[in-house]
Structure formats: structure tokens, C-alpha cells
C-alpha atoms as a PDB file:
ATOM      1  CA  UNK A   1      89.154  93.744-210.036  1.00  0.00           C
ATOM      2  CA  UNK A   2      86.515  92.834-207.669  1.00  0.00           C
ATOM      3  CA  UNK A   3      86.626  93.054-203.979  1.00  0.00           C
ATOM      4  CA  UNK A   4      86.341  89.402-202.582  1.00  0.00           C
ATOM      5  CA  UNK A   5      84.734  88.124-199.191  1.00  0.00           C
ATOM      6  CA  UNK A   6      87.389  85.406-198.507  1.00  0.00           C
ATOM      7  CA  UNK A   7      84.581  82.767-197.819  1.00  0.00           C
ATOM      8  CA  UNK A   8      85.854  80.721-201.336  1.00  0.00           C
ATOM      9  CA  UNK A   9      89.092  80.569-200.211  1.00  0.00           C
ATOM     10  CA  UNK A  10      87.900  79.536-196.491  1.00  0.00           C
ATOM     11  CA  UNK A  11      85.243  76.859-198.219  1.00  0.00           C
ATOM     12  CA  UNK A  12      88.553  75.528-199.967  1.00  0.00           C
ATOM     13  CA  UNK A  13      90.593  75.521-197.392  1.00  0.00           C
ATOM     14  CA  UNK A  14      87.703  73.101-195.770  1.00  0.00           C
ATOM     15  CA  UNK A  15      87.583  75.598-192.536  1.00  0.00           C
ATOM     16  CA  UNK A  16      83.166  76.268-193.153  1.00  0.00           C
ATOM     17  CA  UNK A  17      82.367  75.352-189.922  1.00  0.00           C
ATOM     18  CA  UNK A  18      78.321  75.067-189.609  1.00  0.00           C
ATOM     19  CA  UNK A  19      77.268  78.059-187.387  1.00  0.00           C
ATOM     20  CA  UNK A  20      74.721  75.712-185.331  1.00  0.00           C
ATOM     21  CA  UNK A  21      78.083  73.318-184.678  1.00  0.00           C
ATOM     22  CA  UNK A  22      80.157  76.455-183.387  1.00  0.00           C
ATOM     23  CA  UNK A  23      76.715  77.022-181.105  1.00  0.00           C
ATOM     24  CA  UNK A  24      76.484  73.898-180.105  1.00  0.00           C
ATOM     25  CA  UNK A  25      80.600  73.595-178.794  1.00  0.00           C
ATOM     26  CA  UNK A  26      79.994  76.755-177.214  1.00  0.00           C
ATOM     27  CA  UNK A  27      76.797  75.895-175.218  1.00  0.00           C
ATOM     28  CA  UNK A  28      78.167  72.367-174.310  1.00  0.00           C
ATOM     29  CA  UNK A  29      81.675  73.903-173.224  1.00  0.00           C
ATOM     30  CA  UNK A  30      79.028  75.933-170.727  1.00  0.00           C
ATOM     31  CA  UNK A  31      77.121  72.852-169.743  1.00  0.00           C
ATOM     32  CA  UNK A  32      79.922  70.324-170.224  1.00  0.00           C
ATOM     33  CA  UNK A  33      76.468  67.702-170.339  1.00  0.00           C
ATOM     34  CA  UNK A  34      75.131  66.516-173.130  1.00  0.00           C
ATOM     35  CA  UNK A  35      71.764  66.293-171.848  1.00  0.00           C
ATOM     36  CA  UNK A  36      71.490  69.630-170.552  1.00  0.00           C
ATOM     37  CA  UNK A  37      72.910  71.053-173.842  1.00  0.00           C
ATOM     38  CA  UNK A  38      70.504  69.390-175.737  1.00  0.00           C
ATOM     39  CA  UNK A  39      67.963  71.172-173.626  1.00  0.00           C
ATOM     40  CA  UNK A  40      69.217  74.288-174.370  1.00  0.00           C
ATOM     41  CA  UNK A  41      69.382  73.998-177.450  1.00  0.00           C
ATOM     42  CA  UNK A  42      66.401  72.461-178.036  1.00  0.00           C
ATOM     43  CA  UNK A  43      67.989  69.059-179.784  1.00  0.00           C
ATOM     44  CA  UNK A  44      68.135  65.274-178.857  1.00  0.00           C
ATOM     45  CA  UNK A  45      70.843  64.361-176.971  1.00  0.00           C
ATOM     46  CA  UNK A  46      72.206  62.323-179.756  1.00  0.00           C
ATOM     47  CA  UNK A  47      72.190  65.629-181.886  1.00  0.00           C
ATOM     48  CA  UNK A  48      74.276  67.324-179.768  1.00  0.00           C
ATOM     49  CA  UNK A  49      76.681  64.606-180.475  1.00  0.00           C
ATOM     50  CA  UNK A  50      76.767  64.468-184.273  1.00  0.00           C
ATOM     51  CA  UNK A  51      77.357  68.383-183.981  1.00  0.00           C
ATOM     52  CA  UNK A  52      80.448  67.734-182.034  1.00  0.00           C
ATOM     53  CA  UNK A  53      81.535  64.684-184.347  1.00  0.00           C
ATOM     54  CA  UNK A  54      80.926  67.093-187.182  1.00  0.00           C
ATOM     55  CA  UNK A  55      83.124  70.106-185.899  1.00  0.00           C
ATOM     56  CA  UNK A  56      85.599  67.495-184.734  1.00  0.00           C
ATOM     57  CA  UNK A  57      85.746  66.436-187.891  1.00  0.00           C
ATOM     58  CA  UNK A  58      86.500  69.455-189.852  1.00  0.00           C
ATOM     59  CA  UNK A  59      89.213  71.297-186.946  1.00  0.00           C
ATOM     60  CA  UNK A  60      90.311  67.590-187.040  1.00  0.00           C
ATOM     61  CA  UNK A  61      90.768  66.534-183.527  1.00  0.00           C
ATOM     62  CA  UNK A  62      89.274  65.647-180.577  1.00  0.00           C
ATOM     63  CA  UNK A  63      88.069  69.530-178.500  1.00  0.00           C
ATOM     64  CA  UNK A  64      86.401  67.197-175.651  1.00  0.00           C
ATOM     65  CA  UNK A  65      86.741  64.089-173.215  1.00  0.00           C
ATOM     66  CA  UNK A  66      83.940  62.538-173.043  1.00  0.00           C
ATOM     67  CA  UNK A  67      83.288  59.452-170.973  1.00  0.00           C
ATOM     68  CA  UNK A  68      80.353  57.932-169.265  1.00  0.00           C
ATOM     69  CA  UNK A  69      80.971  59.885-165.948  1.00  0.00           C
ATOM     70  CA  UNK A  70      82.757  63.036-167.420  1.00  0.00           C
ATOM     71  CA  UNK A  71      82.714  65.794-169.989  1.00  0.00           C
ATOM     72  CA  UNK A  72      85.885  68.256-170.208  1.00  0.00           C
ATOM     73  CA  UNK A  73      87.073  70.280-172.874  1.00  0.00           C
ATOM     74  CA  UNK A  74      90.834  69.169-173.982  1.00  0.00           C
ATOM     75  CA  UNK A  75      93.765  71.610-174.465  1.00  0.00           C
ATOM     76  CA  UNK A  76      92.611  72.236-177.842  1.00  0.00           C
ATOM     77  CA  UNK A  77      88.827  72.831-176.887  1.00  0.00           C
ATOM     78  CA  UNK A  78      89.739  75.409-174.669  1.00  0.00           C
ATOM     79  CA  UNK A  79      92.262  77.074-176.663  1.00  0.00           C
ATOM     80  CA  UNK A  80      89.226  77.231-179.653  1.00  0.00           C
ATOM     81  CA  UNK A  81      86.918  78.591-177.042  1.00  0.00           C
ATOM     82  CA  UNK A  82      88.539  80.878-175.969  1.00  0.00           C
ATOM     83  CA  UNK A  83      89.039  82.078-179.594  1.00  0.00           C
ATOM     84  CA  UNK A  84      85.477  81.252-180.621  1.00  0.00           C
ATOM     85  CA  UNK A  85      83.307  83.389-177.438  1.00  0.00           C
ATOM     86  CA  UNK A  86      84.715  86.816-179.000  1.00  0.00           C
ATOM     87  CA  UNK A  87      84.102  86.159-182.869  1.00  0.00           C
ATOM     88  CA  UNK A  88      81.062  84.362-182.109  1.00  0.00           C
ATOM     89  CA  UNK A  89      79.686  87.397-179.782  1.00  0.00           C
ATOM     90  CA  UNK A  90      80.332  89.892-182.128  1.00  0.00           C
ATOM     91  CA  UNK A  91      78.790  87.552-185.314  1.00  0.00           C
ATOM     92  CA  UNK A  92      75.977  87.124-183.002  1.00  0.00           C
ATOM     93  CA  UNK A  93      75.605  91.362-182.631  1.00  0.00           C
ATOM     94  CA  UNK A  94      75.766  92.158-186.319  1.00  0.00           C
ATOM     95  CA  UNK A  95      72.928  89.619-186.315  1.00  0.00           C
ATOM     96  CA  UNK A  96      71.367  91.575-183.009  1.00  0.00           C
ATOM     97  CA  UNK A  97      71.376  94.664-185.221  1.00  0.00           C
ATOM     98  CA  UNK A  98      69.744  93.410-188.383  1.00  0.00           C
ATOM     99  CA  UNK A  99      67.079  91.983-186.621  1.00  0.00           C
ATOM    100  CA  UNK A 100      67.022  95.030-183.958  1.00  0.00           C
ATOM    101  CA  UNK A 101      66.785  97.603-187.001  1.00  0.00           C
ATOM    102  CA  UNK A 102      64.303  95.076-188.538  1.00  0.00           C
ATOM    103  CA  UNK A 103      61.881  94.377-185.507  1.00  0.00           C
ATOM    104  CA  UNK A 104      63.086  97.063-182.816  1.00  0.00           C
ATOM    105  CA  UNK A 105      65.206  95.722-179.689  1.00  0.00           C
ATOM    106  CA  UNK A 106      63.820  99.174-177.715  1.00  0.00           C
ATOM    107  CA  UNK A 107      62.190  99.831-174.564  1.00  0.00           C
ATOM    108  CA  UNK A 108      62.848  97.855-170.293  1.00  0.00           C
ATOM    109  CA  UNK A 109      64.847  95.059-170.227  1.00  0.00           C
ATOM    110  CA  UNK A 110      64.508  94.057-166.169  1.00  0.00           C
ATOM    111  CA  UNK A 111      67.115  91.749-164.964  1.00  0.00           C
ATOM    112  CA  UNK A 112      67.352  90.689-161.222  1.00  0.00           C
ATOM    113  CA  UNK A 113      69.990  89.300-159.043  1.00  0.00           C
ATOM    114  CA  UNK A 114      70.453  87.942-155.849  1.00  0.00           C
ATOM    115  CA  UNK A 115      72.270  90.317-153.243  1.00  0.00           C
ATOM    116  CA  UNK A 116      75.451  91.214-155.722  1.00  0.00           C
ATOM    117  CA  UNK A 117      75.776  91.551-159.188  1.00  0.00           C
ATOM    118  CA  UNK A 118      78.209  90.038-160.218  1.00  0.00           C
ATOM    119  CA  UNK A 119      81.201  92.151-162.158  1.00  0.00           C
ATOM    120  CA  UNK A 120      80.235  89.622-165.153  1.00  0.00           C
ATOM    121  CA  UNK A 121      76.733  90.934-165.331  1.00  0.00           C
ATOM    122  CA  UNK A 122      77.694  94.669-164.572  1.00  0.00           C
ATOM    123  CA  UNK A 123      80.143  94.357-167.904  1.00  0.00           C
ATOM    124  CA  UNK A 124      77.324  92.568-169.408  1.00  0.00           C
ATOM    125  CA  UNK A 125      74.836  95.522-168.946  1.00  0.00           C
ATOM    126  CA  UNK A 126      77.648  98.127-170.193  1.00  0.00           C
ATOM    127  CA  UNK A 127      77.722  96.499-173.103  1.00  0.00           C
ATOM    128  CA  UNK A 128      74.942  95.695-173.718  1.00  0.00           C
ATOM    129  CA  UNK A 129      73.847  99.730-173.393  1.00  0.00           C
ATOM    130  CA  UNK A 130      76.423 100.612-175.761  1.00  0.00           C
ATOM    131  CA  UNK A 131      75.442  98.042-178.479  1.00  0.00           C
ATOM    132  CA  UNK A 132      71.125  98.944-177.809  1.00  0.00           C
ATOM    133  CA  UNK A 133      71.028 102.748-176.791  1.00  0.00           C
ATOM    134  CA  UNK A 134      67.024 102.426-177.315  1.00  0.00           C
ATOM    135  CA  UNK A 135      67.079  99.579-174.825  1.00  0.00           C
ATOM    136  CA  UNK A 136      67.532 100.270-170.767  1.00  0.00           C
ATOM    137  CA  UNK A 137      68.386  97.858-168.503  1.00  0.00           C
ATOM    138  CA  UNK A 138      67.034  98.196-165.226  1.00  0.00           C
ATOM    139  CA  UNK A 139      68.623  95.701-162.310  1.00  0.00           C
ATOM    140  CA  UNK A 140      65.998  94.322-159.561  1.00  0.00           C
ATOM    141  CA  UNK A 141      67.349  92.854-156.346  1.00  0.00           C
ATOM    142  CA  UNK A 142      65.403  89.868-155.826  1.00  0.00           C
ATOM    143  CA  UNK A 143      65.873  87.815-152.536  1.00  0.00           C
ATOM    144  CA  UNK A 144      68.359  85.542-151.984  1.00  0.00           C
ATOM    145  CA  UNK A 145      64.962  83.198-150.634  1.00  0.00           C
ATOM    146  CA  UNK A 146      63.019  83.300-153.983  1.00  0.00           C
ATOM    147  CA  UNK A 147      65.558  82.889-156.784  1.00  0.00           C
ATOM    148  CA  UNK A 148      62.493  82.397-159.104  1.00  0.00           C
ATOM    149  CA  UNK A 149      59.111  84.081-158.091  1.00  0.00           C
ATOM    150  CA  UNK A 150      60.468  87.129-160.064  1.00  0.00           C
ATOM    151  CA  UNK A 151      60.683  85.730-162.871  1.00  0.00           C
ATOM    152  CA  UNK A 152      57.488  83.407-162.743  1.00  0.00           C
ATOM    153  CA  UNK A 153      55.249  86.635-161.765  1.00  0.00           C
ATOM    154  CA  UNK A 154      57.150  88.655-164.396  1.00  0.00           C
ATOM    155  CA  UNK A 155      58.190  91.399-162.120  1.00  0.00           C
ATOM    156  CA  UNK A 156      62.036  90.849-163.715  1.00  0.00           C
ATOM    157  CA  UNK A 157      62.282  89.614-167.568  1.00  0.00           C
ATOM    158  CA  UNK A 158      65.190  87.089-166.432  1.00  0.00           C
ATOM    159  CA  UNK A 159      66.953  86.832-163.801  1.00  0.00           C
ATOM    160  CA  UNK A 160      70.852  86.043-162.556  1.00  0.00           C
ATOM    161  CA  UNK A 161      70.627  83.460-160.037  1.00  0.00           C
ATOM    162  CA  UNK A 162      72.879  80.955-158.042  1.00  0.00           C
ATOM    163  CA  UNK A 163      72.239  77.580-159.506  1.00  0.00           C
ATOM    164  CA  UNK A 164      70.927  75.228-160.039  1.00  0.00           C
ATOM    165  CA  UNK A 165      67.251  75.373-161.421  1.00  0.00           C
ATOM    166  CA  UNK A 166      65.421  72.594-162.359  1.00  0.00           C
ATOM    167  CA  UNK A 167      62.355  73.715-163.174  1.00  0.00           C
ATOM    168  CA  UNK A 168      60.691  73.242-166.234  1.00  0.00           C
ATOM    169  CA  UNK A 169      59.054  75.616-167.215  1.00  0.00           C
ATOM    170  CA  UNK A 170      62.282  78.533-166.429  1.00  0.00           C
ATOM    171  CA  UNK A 171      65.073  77.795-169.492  1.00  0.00           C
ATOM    172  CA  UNK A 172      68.507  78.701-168.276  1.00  0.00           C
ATOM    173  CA  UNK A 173      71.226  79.929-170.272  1.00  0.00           C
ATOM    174  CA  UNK A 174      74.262  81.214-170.371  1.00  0.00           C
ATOM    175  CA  UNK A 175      75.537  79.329-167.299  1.00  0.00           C
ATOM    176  CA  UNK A 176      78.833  81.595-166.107  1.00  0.00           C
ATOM    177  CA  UNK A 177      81.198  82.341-163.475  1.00  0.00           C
ATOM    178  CA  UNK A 178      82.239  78.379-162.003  1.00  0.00           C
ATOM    179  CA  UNK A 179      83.926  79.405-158.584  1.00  0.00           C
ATOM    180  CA  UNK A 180      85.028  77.504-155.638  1.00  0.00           C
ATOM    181  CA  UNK A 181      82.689  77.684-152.587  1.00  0.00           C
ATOM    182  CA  UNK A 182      84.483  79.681-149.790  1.00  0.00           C
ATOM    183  CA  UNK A 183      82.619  79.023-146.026  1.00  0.00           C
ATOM    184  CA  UNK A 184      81.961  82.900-144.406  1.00  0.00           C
ATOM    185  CA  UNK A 185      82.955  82.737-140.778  1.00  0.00           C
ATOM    186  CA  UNK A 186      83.389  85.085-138.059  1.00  0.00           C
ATOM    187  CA  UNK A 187      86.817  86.092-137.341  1.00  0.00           C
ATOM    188  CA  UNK A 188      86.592  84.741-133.683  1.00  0.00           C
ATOM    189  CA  UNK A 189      85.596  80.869-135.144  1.00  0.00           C
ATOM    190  CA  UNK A 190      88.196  78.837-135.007  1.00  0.00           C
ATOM    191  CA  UNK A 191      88.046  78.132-138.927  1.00  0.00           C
ATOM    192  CA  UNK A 192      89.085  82.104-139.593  1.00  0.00           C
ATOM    193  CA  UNK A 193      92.824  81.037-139.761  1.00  0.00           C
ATOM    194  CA  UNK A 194      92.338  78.602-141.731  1.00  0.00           C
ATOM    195  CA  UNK A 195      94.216  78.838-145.051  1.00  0.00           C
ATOM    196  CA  UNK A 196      91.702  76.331-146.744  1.00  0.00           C
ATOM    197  CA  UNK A 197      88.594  73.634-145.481  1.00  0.00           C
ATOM    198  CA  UNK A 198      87.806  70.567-146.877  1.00  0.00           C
ATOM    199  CA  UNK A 199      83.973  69.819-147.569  1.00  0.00           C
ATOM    200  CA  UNK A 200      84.111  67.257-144.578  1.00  0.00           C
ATOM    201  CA  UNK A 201      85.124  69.854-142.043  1.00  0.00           C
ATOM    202  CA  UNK A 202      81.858  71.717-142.689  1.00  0.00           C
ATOM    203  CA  UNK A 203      79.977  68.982-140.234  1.00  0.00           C
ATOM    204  CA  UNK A 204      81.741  70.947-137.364  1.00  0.00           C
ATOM    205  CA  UNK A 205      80.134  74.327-139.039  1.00  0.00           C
ATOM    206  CA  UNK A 206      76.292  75.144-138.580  1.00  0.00           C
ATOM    207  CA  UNK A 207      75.149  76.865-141.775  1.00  0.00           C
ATOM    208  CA  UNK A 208      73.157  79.727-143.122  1.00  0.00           C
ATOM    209  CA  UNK A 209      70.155  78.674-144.803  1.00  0.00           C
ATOM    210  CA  UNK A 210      67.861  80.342-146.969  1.00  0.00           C
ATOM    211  CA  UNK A 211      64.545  80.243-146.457  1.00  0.00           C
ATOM    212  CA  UNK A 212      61.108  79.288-148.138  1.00  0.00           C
ATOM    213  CA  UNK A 213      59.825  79.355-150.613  1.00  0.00           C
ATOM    214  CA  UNK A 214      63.118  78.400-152.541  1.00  0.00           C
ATOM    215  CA  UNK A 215      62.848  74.706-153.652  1.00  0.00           C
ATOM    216  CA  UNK A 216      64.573  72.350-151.133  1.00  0.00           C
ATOM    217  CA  UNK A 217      66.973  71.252-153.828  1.00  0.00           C
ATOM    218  CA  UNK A 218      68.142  74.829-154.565  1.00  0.00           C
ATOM    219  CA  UNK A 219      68.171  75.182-150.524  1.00  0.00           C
ATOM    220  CA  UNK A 220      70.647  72.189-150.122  1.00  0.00           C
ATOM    221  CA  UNK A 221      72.602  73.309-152.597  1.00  0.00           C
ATOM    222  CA  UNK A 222      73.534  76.049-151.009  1.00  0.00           C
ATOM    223  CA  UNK A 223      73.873  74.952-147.419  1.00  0.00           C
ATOM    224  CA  UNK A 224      74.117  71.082-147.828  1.00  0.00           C
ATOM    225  CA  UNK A 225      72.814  68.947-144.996  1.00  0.00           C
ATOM    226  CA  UNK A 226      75.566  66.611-145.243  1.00  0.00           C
ATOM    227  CA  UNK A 227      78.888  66.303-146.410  1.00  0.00           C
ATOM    228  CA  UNK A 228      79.832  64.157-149.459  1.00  0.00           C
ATOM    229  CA  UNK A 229      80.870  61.826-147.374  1.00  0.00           C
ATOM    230  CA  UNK A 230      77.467  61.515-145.869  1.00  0.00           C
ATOM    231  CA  UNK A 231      78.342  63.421-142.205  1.00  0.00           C
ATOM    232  CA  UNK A 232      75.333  65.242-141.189  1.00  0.00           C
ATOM    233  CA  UNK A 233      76.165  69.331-141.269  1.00  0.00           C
ATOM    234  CA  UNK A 234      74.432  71.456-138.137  1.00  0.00           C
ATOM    235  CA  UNK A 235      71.761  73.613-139.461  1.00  0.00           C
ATOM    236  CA  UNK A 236      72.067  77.419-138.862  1.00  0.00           C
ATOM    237  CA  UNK A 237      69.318  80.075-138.625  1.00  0.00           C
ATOM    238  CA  UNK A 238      67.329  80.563-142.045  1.00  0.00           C
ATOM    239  CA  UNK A 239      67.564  84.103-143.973  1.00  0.00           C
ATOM    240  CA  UNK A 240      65.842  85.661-146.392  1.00  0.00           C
ATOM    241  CA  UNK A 241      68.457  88.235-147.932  1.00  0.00           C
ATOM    242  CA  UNK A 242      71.909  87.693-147.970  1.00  0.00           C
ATOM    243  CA  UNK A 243      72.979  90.584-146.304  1.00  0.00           C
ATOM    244  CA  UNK A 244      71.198  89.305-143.651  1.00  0.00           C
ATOM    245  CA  UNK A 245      73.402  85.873-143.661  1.00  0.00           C
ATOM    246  CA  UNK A 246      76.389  87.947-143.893  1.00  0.00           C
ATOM    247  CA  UNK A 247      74.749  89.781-140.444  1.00  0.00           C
ATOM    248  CA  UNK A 248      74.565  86.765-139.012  1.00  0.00           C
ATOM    249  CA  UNK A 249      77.809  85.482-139.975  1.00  0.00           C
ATOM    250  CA  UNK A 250      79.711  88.023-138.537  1.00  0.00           C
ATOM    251  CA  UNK A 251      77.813  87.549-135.247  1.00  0.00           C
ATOM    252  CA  UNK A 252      78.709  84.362-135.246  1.00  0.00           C
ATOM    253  CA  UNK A 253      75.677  82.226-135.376  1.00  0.00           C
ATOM    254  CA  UNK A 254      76.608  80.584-138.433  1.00  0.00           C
ATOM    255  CA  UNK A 255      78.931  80.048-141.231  1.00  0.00           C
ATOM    256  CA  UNK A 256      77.355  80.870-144.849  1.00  0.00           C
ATOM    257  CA  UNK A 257      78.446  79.477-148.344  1.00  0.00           C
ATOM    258  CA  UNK A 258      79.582  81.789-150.559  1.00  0.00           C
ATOM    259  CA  UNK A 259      81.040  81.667-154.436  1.00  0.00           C
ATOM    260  CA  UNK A 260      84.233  83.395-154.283  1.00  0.00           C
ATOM    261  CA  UNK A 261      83.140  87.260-156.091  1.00  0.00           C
ATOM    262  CA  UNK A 262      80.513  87.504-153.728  1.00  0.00           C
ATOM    263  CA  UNK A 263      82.536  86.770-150.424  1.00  0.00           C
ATOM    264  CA  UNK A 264      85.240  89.262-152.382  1.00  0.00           C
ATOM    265  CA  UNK A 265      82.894  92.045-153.049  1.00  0.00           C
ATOM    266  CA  UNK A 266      81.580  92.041-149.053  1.00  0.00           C
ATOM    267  CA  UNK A 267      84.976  91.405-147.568  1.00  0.00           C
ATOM    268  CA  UNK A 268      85.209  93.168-144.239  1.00  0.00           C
ATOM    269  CA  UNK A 269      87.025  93.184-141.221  1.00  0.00           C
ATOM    270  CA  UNK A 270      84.994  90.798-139.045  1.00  0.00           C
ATOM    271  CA  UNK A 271      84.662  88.157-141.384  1.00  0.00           C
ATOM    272  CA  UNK A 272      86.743  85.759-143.093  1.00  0.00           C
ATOM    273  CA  UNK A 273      86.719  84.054-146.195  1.00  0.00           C
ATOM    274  CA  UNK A 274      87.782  80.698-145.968  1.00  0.00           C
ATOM    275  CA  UNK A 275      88.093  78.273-149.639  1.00  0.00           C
ATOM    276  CA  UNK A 276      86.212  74.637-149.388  1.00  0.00           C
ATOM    277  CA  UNK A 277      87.905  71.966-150.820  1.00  0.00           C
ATOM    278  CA  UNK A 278      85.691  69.250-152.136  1.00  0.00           C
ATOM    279  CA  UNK A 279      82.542  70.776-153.355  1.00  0.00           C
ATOM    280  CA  UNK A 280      80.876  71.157-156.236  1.00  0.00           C
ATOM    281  CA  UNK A 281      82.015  74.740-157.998  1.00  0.00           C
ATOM    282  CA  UNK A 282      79.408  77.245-157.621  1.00  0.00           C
ATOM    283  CA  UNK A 283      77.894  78.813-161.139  1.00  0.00           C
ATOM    284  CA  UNK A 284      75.138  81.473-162.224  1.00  0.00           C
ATOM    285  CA  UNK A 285      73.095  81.553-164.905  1.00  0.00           C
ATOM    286  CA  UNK A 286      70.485  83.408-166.465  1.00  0.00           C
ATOM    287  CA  UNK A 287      66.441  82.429-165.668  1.00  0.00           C
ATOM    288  CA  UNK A 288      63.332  83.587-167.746  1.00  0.00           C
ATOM    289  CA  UNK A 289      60.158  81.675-168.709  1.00  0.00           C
ATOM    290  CA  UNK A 290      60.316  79.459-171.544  1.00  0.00           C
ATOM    291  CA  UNK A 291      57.590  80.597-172.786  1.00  0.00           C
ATOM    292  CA  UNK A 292      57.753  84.979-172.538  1.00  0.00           C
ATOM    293  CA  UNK A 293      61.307  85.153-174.574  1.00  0.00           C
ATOM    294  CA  UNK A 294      61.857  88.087-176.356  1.00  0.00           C
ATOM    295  CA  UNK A 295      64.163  89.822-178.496  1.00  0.00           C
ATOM    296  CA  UNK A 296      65.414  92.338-176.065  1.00  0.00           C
ATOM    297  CA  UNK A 297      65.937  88.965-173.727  1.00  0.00           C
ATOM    298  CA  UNK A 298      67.920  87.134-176.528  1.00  0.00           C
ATOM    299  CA  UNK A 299      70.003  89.902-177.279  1.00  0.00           C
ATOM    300  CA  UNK A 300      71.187  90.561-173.827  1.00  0.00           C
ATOM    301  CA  UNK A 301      71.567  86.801-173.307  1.00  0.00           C
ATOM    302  CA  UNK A 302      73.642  86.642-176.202  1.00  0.00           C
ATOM    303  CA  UNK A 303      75.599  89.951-175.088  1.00  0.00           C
ATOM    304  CA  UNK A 304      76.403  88.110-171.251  1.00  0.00           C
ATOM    305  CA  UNK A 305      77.637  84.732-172.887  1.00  0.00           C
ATOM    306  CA  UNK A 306      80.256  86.722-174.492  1.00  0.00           C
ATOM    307  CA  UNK A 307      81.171  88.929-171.630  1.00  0.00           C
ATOM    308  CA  UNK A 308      81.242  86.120-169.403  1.00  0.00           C
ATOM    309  CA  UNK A 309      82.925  84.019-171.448  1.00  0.00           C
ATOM    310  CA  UNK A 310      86.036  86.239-170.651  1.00  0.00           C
ATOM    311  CA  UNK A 311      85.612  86.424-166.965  1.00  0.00           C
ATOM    312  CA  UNK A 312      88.672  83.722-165.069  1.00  0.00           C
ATOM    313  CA  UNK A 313      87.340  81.431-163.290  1.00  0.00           C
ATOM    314  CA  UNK A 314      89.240  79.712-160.139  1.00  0.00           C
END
């Protein structure tokens, strides 16, 4: 009797999902925009759809919302990704090793980050280690003012930065680690016994902002200039680390935006940590140059969509 492989059975069952679908649901379910999943993956937007319709089709029902304002995965969607990231990730590294053993995924692999790593990364790198022992990963602190000069001058092979980054000639990918904003005060503002803000409030806060030459998008992003509901926000001293925000913080010159691990990881005793209501969740994502990817840099991106996949989000 031979020893089968269960893919028959599977292919009669009518369960052989396409492996560029399962992609696709995964990268979308990072993006939750069609557009910007199409970019990713390097498709029209209108592919990205018939992907979906197709995987829809065979799971038989719906794994997203979709309207004209809105993407969001349904019950279902995120009960198959969070099935999916695992088997996926490790499909993905029996691929890694094939083409590892067949071209060699050895030698530097530089990442940089922005004042923390995050834990996500950190598990990321572990892993990563384990699975490529001929591959080191050396971590660059790049500043918190230039979340993309690294990368462009190719001092850092990719790098973990706050988003977002629209720039066109950087691809991006995985996106990770959606967290509410928390505003960094000093323990003596009035806002430090606060249980929670909402984004309107922050027009009675000046902010921390980082400095040139981050793009003025990526700058406003981080410390807006006005509220959503249009209310100008005071404007703080400029910085060009963020320890040096979190200096200033606690001095109280300012108040500084921070996604929820970082304001965790520097909690201290004359600072507090206060949650916004009403913004836009921070995320992080992964930066190289389109056009300088390797297979040491696909590997490790595959490794950190997996990992991250299992870090809980607020």
C-alpha cells in the first residue's frame, strides 16, 4: 500500500485553495485597501478583487465587508486568518529553505528601527536566526527624524518604521502592530489623570515634533496640526530622536504621540501615558527599496508577517 499525500482527497473535497488567493487575503487583511494591496502585490486593483471572489467562492462565504468607504474582515475572515498566518508562515519557510539551500540565504541582513524595537520585530529576529543560522541580523537605530535616509543610502537593508510612507520608490510590507495613539505627558499636566483623551482635546496640548528631513506628511502624522475636527493643535519643540521627545516630555514642554508598546516599553515615573480617542491607529511596517530586494530581505519579511501576525493588537 502506498503512502498518500492527502491532496486527492482535499482536491475532492473542493478545499484547493490557489496559494496566490491565500496571499492575496492575507496581504489585504494587512492593508484592508484594495489599492494598496494591489501595490503590494504587484496586481490591478481589480485583481485583487477576483482573488477574493475566488477564495470566497471556494470557503463559501463572504471573509470581508467591503463598501465604498470601508474594508473589514468579517467574523469568519478573522477566524481564517488567524488560522491561515501560522500554516501560511511555515509553507512559506519550507519554501525559504529550498530556495536558501538552492541560492544561499547567508551573510548581514541590517534592519533599523526607530528608538524601540518593537517586541514583534525582536520575536521576528529570533526566529528568524533559528530558521537561517548562516544569516545574522544586525539592528541599526535610525532616527526617529529620517525614517527613510537609511534605507535610501543603503546603510540598513529595510527598515521598521512608524507609518505611513508614501514614497515610491520604498515598497512596504508587512504592515503590523495597529495600536491606539496614547498622548505622553508630564505627570504635573493636567491631562496625567486623565483615564482617556479624545483627539479634540489635543488642541489644548502643544506637541512634539520631529524634525527635518522627514516628509511633512510623515511629520503630521505623527504630531497633527489640527484635530479632525479642524481645531488648530499648538506646536511643540522639534526632536530628532525620540528619547529626546520623551526628555522633553517629562520636562514638560510638550506632549508627544506615542503607539501604545512604545509608551509601555519607556514607562517611568514622571510621565504618563494617556489613550487618544479618535485617531487614526498607529501601525509599522517594513521599508526597503523597490528596487535592491533580496533573498535574505524576503525571507525575513516573510518570517515578521508571521510573527506579527500573532502579536494582539488594541
Amino acid at each position: 500500500m502506498g503512502v498518500g499525500t492527502g491532496v486527492e482527497s482535499r482536491r475532492e473535497a473542493g478545499v484547493g485553495a490557489d496559494l496566490r488567493e491565500l496571499e492575496c487575503f492575507l496581504v489585504l487583511a494587512e492593508e484592508l485597501h484594495f489599492g494598496r494591496a494591489g501595490e503590494r502585490l504587484y496586481v490591478s486593483q481589480g485583481r485583487v478583487s477576483q482573488l477574493l471572489r475566488s477564495l470566497e467562492g471556494r470557503i463559501g462565504a463572504r471573509l470581508f465587508d467591503r463598501t465604498s468607504r470601508r474594508v473589514a474582515l468579517t467574523p469568519l475572515g478573522e477566524r481564517f486568518l488567524a488560522g491561515l498566518r501560522p500554516a501560511y508562515g511555515a509553507l512559506a519557510g519550507v519554501v525559504d529553505d529550498a530556495r536558501a539551500a538552492a541560492r544561499g540565504v547567508e551573510g548581514v541582513l541590517r534592519i533599523g528601527f526607530q528608538g524601540t524595537a518593537d517586541g514583534g520585530v525582536m520575536e521576528a529576529v529570533g526566529t528568524f536566526q533559528e530558521r537561517r543560522p548562516g544569516c545574522v541580523v544586525e539592528l541599526v537605530e535610525i532616527p526617529l527624524s529620517d525614517p527613510f535616509g537609511a534605507v535610501r543610502r543603503g546603510e540598513v537593508d529595510a527598515a521598521v518604521v512608524l507609518l505611513p510612507a508614501d514614497e515610491p520608490d520604498l515598497a512596504v510590507g508587512p504592515v503590523f502592530s495597529r495600536q491606539q495613539q496614547t498622548l505622553a505627558v508630564s505627570v504635573r499636566h493636567p491631562f496625567a489623570r486623565r483615564a482617556e483623551l479624545g483627539a479634540e482635546e489635543l488642541a489644548n496640548c502643544p506637541l512634539v515634533v520631529p524634525a527635518a528631513p522627514a516628509p511633512a506628511y510623515w511629520r503630521a502624522a505623527q504630531a497633527p496640526a489640527v484635530t479632525p475636527g479642524g481645531r488648530p493643535v499648538p506646536r511643540g519643540p522639534e526632536v530628532t530622536t525620540l528619547q529626546e521627545g520623551i526628555t522633553l516630555t517629562a520636562a514638560g514642554r510638550a506632549g508627544m504621540l506615542l503607539c501604545r508598546p512604545t509608551a509601555d516599553y519607556h514607562g517611568r515615573r514622571d510621565i504618563a501615558f494617556v489613550p487618544v480617542t479618535g485617531l487614526p491607529r498607529s501601525a509599522l511596517g517594513l521599508v526597503r527599496q523597490r528596487a535592491a530586494e533580496t533573498e535574505r530581505l524576503r525571507a525575513f519579511g516573510r518570517v515578521l508577517s508571521e510573527v506579527a501576525g500573532r502579536t494582539v493588537s488594541g
